[in-house]
N, C-alpha and C. Protein backbone atom coordinates (compact mmCIF):
# COMPACT_ATOMS: atom_id res chain seq x y z
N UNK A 1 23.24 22.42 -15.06
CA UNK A 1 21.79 22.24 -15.08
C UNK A 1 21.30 21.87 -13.69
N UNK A 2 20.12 22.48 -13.23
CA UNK A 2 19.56 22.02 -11.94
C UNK A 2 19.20 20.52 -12.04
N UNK A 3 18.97 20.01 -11.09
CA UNK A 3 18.68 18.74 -10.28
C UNK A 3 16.97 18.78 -10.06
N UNK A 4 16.21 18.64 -11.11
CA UNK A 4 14.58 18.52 -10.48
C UNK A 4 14.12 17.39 -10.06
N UNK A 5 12.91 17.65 -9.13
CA UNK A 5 12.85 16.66 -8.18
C UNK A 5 11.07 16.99 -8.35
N UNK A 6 10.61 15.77 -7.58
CA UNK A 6 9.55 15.77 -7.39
C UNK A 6 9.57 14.52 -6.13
N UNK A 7 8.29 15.09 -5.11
CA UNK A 7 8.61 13.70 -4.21
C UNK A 7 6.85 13.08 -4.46
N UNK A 8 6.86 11.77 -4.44
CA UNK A 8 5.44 11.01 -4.47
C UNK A 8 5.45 10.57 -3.17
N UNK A 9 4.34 10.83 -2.52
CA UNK A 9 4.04 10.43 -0.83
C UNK A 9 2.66 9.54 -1.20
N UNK A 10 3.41 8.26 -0.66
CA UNK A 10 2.18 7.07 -0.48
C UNK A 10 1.52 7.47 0.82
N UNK A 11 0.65 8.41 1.09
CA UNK A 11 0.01 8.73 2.11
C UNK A 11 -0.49 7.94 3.60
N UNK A 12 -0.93 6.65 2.89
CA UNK A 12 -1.15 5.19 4.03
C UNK A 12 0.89 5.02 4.47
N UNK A 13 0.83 4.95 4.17
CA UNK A 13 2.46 3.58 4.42
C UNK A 13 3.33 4.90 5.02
N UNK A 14 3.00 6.20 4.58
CA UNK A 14 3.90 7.03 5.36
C UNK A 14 3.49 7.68 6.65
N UNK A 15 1.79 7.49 6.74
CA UNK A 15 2.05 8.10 7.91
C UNK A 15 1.72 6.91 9.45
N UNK A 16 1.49 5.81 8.41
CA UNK A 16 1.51 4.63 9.48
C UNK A 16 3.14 4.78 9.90
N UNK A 17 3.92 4.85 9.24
CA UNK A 17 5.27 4.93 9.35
C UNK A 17 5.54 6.03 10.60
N UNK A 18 4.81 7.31 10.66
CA UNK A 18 5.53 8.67 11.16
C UNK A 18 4.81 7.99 12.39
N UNK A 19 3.79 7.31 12.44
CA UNK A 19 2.63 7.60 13.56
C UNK A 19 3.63 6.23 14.72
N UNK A 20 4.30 5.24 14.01
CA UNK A 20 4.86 3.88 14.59
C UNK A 20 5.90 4.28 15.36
N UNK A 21 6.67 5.36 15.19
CA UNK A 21 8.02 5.94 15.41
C UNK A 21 7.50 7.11 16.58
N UNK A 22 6.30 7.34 16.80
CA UNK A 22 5.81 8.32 17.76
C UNK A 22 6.09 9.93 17.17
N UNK A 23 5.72 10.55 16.12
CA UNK A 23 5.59 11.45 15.42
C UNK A 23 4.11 12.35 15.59
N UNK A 24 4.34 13.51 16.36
CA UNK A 24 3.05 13.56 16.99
C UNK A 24 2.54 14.96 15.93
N UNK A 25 0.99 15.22 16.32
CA UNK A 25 0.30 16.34 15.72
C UNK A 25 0.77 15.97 13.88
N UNK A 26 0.41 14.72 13.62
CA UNK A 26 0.58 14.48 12.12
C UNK A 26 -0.07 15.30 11.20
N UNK A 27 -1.45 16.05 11.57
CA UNK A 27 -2.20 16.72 10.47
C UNK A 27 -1.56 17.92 10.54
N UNK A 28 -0.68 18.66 11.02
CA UNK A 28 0.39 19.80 11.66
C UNK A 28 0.94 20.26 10.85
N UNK A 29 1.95 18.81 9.72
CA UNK A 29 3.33 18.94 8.94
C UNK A 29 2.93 19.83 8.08
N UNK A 30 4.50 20.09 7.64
CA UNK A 30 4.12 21.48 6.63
C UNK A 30 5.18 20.43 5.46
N UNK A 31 4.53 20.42 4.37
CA UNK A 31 4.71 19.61 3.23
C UNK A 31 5.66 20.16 2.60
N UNK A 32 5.65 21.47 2.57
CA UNK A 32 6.46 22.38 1.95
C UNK A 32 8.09 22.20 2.47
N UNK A 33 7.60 22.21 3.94
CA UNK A 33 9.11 22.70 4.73
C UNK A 33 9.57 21.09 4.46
N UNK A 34 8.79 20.18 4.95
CA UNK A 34 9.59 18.70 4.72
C UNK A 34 10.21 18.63 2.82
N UNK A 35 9.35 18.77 2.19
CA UNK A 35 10.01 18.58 0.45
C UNK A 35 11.31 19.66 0.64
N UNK A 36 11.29 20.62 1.01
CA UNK A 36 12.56 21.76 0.85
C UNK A 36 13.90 20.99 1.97
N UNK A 37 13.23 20.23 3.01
CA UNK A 37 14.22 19.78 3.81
C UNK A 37 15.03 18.34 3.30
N UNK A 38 13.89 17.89 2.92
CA UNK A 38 14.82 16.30 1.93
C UNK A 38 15.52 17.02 0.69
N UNK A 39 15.15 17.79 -0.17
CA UNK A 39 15.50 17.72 -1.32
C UNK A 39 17.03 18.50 -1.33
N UNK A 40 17.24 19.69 -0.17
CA UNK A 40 18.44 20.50 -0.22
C UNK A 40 18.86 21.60 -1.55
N UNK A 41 19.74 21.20 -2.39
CA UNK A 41 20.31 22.08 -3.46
C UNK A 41 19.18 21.48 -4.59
N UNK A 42 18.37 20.27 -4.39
CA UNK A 42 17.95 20.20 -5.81
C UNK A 42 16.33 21.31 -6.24
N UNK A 43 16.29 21.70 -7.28
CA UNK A 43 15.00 22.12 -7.71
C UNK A 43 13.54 21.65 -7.33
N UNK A 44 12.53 21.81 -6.62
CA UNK A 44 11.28 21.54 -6.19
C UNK A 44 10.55 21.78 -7.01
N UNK A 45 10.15 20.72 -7.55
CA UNK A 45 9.18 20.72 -8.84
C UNK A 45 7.74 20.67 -8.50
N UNK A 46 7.47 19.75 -7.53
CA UNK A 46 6.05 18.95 -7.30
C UNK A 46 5.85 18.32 -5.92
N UNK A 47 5.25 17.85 -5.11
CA UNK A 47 4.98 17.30 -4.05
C UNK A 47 3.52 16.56 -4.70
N UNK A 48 3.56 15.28 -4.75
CA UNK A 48 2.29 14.68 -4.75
C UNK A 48 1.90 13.85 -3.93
N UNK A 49 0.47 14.01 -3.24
CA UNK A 49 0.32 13.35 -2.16
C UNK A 49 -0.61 11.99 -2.65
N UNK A 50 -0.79 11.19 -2.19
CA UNK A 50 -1.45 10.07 -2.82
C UNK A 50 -2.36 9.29 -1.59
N UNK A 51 -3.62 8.86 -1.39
CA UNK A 51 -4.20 8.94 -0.33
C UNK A 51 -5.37 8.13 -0.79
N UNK A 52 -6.31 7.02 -0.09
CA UNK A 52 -7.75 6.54 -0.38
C UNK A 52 -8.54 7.27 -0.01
N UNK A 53 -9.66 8.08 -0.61
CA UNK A 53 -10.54 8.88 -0.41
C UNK A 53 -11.60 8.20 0.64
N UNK A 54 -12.05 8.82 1.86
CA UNK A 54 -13.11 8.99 3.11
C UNK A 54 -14.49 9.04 2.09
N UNK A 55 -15.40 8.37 2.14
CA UNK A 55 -16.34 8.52 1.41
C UNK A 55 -17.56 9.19 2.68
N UNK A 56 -18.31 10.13 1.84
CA UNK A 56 -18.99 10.94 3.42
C UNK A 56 -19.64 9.98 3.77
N UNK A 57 -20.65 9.41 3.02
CA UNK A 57 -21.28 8.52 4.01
C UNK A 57 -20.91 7.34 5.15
N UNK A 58 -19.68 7.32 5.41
CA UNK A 58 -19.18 6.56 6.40
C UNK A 58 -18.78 6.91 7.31
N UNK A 59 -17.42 7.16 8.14
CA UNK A 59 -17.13 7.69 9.15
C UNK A 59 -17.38 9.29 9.06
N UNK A 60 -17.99 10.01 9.22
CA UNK A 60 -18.31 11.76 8.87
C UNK A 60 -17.39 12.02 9.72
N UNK A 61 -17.05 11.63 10.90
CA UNK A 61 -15.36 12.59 11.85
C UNK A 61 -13.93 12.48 11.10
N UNK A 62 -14.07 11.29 10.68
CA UNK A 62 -12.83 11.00 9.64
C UNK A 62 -13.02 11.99 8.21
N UNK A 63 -14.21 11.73 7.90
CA UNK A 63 -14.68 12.14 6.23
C UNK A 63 -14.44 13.96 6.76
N UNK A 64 -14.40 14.51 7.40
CA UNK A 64 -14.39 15.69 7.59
C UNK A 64 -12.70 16.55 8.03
N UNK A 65 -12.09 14.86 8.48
CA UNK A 65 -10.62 15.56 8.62
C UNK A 65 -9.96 15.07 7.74
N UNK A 66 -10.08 14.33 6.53
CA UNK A 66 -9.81 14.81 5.45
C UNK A 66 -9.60 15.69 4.89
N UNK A 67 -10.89 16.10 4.54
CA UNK A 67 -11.12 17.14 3.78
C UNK A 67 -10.55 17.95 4.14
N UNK A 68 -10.38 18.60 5.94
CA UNK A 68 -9.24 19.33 6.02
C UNK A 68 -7.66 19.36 5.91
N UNK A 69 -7.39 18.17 6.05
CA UNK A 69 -6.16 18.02 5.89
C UNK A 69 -5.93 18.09 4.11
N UNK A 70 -6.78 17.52 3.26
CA UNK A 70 -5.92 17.59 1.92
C UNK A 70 -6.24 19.08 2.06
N UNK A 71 -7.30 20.24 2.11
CA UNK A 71 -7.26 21.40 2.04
C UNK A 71 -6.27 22.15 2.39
N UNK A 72 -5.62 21.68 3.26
CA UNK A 72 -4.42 22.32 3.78
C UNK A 72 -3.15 22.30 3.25
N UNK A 73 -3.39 20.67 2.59
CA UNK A 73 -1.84 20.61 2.18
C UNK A 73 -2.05 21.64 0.99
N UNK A 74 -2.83 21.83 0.26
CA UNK A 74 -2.86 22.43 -1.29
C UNK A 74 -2.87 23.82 -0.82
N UNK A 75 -3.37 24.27 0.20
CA UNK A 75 -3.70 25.79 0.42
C UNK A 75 -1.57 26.23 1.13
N UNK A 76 -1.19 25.34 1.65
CA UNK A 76 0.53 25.38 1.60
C UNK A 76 1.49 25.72 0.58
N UNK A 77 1.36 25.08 -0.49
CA UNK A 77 2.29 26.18 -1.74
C UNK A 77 1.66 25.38 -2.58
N UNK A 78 1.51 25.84 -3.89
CA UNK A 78 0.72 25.44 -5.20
C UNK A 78 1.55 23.96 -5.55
N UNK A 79 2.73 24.00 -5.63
CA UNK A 79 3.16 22.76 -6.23
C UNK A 79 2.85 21.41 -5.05
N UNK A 80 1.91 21.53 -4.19
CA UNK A 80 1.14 20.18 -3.53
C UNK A 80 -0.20 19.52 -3.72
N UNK A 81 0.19 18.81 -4.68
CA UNK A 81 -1.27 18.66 -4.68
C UNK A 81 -1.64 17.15 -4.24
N UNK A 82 -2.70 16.67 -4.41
CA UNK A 82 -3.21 15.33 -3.74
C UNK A 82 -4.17 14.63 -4.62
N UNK A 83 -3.93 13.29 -4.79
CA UNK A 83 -4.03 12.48 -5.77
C UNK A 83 -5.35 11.37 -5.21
N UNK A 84 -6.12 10.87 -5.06
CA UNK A 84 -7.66 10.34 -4.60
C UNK A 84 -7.61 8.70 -5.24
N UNK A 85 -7.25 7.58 -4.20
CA UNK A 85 -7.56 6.34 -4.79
C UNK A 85 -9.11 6.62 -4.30
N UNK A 86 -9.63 5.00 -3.88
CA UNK A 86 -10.68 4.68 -3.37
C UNK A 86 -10.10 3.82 -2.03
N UNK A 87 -11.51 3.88 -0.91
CA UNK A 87 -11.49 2.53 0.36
C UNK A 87 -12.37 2.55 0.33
N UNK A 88 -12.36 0.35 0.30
CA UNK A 88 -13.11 0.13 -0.16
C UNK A 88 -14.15 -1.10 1.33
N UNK A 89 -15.07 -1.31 1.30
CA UNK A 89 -14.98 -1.97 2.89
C UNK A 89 -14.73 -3.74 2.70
N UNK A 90 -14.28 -4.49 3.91
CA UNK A 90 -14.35 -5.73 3.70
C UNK A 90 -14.68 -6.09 4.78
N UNK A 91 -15.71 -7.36 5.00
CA UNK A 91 -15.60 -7.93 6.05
C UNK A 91 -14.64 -9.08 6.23
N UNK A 92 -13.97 -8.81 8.09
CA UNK A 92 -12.93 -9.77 7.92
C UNK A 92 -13.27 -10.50 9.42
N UNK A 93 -12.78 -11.86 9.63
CA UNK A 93 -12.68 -12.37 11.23
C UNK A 93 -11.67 -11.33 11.95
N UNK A 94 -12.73 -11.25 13.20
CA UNK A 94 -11.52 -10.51 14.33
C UNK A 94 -10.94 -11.89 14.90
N UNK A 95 -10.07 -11.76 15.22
CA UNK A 95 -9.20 -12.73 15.98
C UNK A 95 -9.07 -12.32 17.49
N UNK A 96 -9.01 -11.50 17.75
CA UNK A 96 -9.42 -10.76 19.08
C UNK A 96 -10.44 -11.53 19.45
N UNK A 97 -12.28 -11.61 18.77
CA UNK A 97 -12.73 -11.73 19.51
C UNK A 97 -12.60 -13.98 19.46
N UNK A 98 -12.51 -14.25 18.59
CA UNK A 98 -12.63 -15.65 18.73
C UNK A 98 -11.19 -16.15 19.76
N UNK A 99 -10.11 -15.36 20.10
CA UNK A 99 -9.21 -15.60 21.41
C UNK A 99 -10.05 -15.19 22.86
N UNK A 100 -10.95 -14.80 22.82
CA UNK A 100 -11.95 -14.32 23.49
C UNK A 100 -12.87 -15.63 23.96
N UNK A 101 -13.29 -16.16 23.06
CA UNK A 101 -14.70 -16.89 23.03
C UNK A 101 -13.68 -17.79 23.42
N UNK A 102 -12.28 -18.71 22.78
CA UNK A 102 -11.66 -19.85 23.18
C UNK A 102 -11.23 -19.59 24.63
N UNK A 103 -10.71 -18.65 25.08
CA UNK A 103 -10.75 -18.19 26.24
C UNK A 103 -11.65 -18.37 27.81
N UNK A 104 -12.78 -17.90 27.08
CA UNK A 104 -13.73 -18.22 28.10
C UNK A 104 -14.22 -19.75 27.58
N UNK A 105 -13.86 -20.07 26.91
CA UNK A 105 -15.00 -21.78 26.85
C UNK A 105 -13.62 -22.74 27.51
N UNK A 106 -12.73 -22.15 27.78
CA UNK A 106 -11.37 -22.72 28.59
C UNK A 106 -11.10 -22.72 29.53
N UNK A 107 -12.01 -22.17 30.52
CA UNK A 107 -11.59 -21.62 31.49
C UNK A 107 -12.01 -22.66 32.58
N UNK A 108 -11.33 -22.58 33.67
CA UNK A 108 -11.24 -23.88 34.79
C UNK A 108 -11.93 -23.02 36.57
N UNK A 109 -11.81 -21.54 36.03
CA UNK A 109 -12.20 -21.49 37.40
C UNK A 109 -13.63 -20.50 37.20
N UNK A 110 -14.89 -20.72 38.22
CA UNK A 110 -15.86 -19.99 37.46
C UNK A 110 -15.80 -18.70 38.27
N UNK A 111 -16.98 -17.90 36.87
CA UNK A 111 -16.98 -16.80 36.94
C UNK A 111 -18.42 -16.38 37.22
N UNK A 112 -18.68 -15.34 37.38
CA UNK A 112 -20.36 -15.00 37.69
C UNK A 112 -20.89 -15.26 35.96
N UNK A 113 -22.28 -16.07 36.19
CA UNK A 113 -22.75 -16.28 35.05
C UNK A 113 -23.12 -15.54 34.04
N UNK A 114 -23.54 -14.26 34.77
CA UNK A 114 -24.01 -12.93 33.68
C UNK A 114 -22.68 -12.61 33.20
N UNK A 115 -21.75 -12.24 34.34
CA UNK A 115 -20.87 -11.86 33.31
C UNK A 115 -19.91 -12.77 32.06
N UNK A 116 -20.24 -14.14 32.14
CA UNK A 116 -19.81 -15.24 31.41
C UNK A 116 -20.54 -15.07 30.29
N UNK A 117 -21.93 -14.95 29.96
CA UNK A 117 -22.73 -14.66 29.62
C UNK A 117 -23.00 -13.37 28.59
N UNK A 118 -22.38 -12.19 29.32
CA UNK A 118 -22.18 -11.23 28.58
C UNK A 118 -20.89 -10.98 27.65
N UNK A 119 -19.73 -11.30 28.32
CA UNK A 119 -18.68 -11.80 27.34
C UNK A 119 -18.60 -12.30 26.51
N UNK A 120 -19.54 -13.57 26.51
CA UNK A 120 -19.50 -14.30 25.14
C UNK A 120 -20.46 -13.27 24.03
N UNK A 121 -21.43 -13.09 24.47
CA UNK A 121 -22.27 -12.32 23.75
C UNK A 121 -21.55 -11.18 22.60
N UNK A 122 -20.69 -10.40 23.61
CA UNK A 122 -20.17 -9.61 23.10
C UNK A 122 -19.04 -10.00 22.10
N UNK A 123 -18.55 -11.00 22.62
CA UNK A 123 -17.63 -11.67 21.68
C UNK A 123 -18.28 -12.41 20.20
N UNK A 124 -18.95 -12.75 20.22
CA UNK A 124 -19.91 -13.07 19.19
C UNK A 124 -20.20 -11.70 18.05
N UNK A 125 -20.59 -10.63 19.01
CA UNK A 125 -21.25 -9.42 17.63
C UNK A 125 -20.11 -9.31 16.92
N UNK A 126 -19.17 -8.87 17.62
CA UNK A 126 -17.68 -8.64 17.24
C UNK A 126 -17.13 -10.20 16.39
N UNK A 127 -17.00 -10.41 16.03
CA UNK A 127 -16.43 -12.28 15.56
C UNK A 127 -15.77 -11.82 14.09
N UNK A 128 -17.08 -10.87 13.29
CA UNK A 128 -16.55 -10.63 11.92
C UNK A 128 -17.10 -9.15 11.83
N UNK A 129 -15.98 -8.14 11.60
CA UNK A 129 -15.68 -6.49 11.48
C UNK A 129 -15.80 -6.42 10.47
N UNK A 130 -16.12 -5.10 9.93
CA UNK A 130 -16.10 -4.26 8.49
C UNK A 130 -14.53 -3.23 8.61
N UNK A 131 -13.46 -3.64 7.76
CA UNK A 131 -12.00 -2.73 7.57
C UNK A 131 -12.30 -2.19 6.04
N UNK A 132 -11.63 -1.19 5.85
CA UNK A 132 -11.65 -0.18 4.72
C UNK A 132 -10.10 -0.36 4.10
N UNK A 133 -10.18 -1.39 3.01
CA UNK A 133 -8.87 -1.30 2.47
C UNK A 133 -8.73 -0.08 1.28
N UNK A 134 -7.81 0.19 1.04
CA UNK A 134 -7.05 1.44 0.33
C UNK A 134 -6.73 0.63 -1.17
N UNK A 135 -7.46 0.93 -1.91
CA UNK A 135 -7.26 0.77 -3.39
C UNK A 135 -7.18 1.65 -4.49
N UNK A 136 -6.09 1.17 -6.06
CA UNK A 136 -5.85 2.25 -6.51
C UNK A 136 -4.73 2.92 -6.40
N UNK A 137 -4.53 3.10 -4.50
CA UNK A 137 -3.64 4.70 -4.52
C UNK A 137 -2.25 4.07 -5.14
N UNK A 138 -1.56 2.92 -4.59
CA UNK A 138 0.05 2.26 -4.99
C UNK A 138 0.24 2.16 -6.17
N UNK A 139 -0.83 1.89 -7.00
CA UNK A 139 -0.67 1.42 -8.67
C UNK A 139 -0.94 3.05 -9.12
N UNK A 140 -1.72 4.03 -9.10
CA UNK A 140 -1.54 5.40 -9.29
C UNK A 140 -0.44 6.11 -9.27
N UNK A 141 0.43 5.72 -7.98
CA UNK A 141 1.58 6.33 -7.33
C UNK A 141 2.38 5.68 -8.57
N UNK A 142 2.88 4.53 -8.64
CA UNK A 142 3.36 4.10 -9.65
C UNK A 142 3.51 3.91 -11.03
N UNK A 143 2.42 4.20 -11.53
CA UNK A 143 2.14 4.58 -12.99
C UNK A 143 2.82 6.19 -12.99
N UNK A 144 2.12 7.15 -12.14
CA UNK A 144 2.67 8.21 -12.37
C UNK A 144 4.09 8.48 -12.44
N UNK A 145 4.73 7.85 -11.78
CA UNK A 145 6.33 8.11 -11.51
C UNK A 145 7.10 7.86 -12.40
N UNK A 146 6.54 6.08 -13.36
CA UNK A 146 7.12 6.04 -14.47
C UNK A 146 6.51 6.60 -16.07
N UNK A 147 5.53 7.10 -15.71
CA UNK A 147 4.67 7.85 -17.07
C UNK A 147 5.64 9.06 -17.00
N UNK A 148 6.18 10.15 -15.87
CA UNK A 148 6.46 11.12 -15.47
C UNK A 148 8.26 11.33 -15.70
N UNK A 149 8.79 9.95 -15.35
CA UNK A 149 10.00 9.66 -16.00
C UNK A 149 10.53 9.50 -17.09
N UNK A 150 9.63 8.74 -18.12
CA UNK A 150 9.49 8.39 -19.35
C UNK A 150 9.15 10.22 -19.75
N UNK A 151 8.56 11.07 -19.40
CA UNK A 151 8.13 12.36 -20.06
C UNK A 151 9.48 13.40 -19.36
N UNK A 152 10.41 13.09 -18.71
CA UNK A 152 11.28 13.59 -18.47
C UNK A 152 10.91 14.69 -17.64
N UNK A 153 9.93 14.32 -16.75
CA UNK A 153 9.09 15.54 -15.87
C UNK A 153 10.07 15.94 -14.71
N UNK A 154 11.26 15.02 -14.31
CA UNK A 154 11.83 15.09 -13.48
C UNK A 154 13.91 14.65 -13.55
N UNK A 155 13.79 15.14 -13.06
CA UNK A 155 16.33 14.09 -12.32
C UNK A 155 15.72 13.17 -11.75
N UNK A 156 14.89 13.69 -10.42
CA UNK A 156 15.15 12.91 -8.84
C UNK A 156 13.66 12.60 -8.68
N UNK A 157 13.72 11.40 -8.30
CA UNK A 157 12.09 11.32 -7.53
C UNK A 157 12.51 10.85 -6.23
N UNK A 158 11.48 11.51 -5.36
CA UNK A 158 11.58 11.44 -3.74
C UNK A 158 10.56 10.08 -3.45
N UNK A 159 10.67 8.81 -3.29
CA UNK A 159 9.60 8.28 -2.82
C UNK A 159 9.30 7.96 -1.55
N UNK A 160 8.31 8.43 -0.64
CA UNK A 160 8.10 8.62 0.67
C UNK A 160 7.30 6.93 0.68
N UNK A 161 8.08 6.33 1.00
CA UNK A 161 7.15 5.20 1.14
C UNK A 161 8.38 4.10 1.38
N UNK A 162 8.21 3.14 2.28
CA UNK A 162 8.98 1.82 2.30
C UNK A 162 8.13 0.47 2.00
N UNK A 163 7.33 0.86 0.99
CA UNK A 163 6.55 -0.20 0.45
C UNK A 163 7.20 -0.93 -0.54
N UNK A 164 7.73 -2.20 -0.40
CA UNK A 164 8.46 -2.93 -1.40
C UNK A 164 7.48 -3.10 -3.02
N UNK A 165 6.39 -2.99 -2.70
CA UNK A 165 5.16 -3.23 -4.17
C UNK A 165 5.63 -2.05 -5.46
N UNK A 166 6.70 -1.40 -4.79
CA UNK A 166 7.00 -0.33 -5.79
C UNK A 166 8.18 -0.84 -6.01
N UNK A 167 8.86 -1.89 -6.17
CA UNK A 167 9.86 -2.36 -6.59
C UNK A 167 10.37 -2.17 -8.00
N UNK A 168 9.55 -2.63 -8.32
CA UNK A 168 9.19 -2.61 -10.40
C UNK A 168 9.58 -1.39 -10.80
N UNK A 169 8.44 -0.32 -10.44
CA UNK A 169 8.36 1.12 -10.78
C UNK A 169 9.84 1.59 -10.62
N UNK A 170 10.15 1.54 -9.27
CA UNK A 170 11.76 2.40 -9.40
C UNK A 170 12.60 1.70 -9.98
N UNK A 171 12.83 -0.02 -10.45
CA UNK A 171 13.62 -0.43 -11.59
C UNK A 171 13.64 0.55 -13.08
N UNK A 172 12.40 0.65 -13.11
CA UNK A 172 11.41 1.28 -14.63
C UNK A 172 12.41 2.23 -14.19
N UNK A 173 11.86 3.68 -13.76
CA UNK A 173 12.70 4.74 -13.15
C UNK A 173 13.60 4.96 -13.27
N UNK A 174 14.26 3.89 -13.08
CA UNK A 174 16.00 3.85 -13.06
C UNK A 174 16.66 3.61 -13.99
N UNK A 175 16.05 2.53 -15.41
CA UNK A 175 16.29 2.40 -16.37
C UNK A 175 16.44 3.43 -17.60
N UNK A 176 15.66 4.49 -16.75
CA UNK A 176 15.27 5.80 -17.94
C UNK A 176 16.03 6.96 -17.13
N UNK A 177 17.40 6.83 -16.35
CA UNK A 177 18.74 7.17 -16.24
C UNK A 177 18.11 8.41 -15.16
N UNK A 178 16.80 7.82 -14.33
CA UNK A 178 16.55 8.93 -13.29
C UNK A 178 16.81 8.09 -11.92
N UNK A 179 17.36 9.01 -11.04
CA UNK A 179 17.24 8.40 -9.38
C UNK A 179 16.20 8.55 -8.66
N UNK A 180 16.42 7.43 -8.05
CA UNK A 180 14.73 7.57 -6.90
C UNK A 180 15.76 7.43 -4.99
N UNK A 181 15.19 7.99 -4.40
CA UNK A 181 15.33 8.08 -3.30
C UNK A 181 14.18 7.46 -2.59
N UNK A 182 14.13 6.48 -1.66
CA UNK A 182 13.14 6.17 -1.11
C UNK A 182 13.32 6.68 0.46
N UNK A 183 12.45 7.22 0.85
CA UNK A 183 12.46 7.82 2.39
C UNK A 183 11.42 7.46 3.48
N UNK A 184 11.34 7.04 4.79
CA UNK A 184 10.74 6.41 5.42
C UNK A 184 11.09 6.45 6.60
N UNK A 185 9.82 6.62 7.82
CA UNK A 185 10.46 6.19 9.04
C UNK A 185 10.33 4.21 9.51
N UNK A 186 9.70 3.22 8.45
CA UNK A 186 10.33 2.32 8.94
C UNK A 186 10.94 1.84 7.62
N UNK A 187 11.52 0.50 8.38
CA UNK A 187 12.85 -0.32 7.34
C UNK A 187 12.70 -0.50 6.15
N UNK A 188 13.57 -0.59 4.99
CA UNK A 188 13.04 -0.20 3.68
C UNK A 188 13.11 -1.58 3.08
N UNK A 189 13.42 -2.41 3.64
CA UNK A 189 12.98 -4.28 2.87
C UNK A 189 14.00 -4.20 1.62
N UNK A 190 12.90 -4.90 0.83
CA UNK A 190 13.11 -4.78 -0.80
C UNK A 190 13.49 -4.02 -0.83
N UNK A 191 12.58 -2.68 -0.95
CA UNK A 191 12.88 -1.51 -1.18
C UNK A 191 14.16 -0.62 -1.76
N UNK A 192 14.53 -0.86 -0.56
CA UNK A 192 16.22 -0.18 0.14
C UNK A 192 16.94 -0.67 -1.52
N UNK A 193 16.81 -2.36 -1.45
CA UNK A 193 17.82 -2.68 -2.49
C UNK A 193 17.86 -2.25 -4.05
N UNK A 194 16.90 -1.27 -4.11
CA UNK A 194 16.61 -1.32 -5.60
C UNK A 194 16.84 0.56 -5.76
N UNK A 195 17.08 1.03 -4.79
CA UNK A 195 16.72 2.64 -5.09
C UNK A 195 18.49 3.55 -4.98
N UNK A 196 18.22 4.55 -5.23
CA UNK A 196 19.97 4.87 -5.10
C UNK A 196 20.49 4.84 -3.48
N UNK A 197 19.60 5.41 -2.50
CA UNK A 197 19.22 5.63 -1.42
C UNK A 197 18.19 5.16 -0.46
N UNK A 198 18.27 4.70 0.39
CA UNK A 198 17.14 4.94 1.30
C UNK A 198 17.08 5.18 2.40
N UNK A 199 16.33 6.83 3.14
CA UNK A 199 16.62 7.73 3.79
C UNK A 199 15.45 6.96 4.94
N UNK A 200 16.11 6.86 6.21
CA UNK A 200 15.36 6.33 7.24
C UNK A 200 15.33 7.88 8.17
N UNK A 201 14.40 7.78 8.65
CA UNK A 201 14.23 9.22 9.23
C UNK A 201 13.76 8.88 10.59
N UNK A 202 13.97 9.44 11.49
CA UNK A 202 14.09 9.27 13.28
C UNK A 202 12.43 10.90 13.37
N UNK A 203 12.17 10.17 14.70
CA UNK A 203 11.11 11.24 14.90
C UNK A 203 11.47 13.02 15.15
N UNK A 204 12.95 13.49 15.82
CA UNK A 204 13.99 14.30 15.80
C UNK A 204 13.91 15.72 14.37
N UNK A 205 13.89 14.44 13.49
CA UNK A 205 13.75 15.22 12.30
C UNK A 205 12.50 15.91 11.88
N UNK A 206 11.24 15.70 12.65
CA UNK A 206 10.89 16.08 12.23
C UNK A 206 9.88 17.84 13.10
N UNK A 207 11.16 17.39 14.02
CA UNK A 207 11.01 18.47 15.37
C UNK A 207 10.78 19.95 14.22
N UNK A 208 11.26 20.70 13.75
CA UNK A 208 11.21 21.92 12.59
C UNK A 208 10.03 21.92 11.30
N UNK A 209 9.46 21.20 11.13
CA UNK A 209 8.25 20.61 10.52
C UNK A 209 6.93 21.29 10.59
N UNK A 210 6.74 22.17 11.47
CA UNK A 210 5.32 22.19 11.73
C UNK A 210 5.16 23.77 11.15
């Protein structure tokens, strides 16, 4: 009997991963050629990509390379498709700028007043930023894998991610006599200890990719 596989790509955590390791032209990869290159002799069932959706009204340069990039991955071979959490915004303290403001209110030797003046200023607008956290996509990724296991959708699951929060899920997984592979270009933590495998990948590999 073949070996089916399916790989789940936590979209955040993997390509912060490819991008940390110096992995260049990321919107480039060919999804296809990477799932056929991890998986080897086993059957290619599925590629699911998992990702927080760009909402248009916010960044429109981002919200627009989205859209091309999931277009692409799906327009690559039918079995890729892409899965839509939400981001959501928060305001948070920069720490940048209040090392800034302690900075200059520390300082022993002077400086021209405007520009003392304008520093702080600027340090001030900046004090508290708007970040876009990613919600949804990890608990999606995870429900699916063990809803998908439990339905015997798969042998092998590929999980592209070294996010330990999926700890649980590949226990679940594993209990219902399927292997998970976890794959990543950084260190797999938790992770590592709970999966059959965990495939650390160098930037090298992914030279044939594009």
């Amino acid at each position: 009997m073949s070996d089916r596989a399916i790989l789940f790509v936590d979209g955040n955590n993997w390509y912060h991963g490819l991008r940390d390791i110096g992995v260049t032209d990321l919107g480039r990869l060919n999804y296809a050629t990477i799932s056929n290159k991890l998986l080897g002799p086993r059957e290619w069932i599925e590629t699911r990509y998992y990702i927080g959706q760009v909402q248009q009204h916010g960044n429109t340069r981002l919200y627009s390379e989205q859209r091309r990039f999931l277009a692409s991955l799906q327009a690559t071979d039918r079995r890729i498709t892409h899965h839509l959490g939400r981001l959501e915004p928060r305001s948070t303290k920069n720490e940048a700028a209040d090392e800034l403001l302690h900075y200059l209110n520390a300082l022993t030797t002077r400086i021209d007043t405007r520009v003392f003046h304008d520093l702080v200023a600027l340090a001030n607008r900046h004090r508290n930023v708007t970040v876009f956290v990613e919600k949804a996509v990890d608990v999606m990724l995870a429900v699916d894998m063990v809803v998908m296991a439990e339905r015997n959708a798969f042998d092998t699951a590929y999980l592209l991610s070294a996010d330990g929060d999926y700890t649980h899920a590949v226990v679940a997984v594993r209990s219902l006599r399927k292997k998970v592979f976890a794959v990543s270009a950084l260190p797999g933590g938790q992770l590592a200890g709970v999966v059959n495998s965990f495939i650390r990948l160098t930037p090298d590999w992914f030279t044939d990719c594009y």
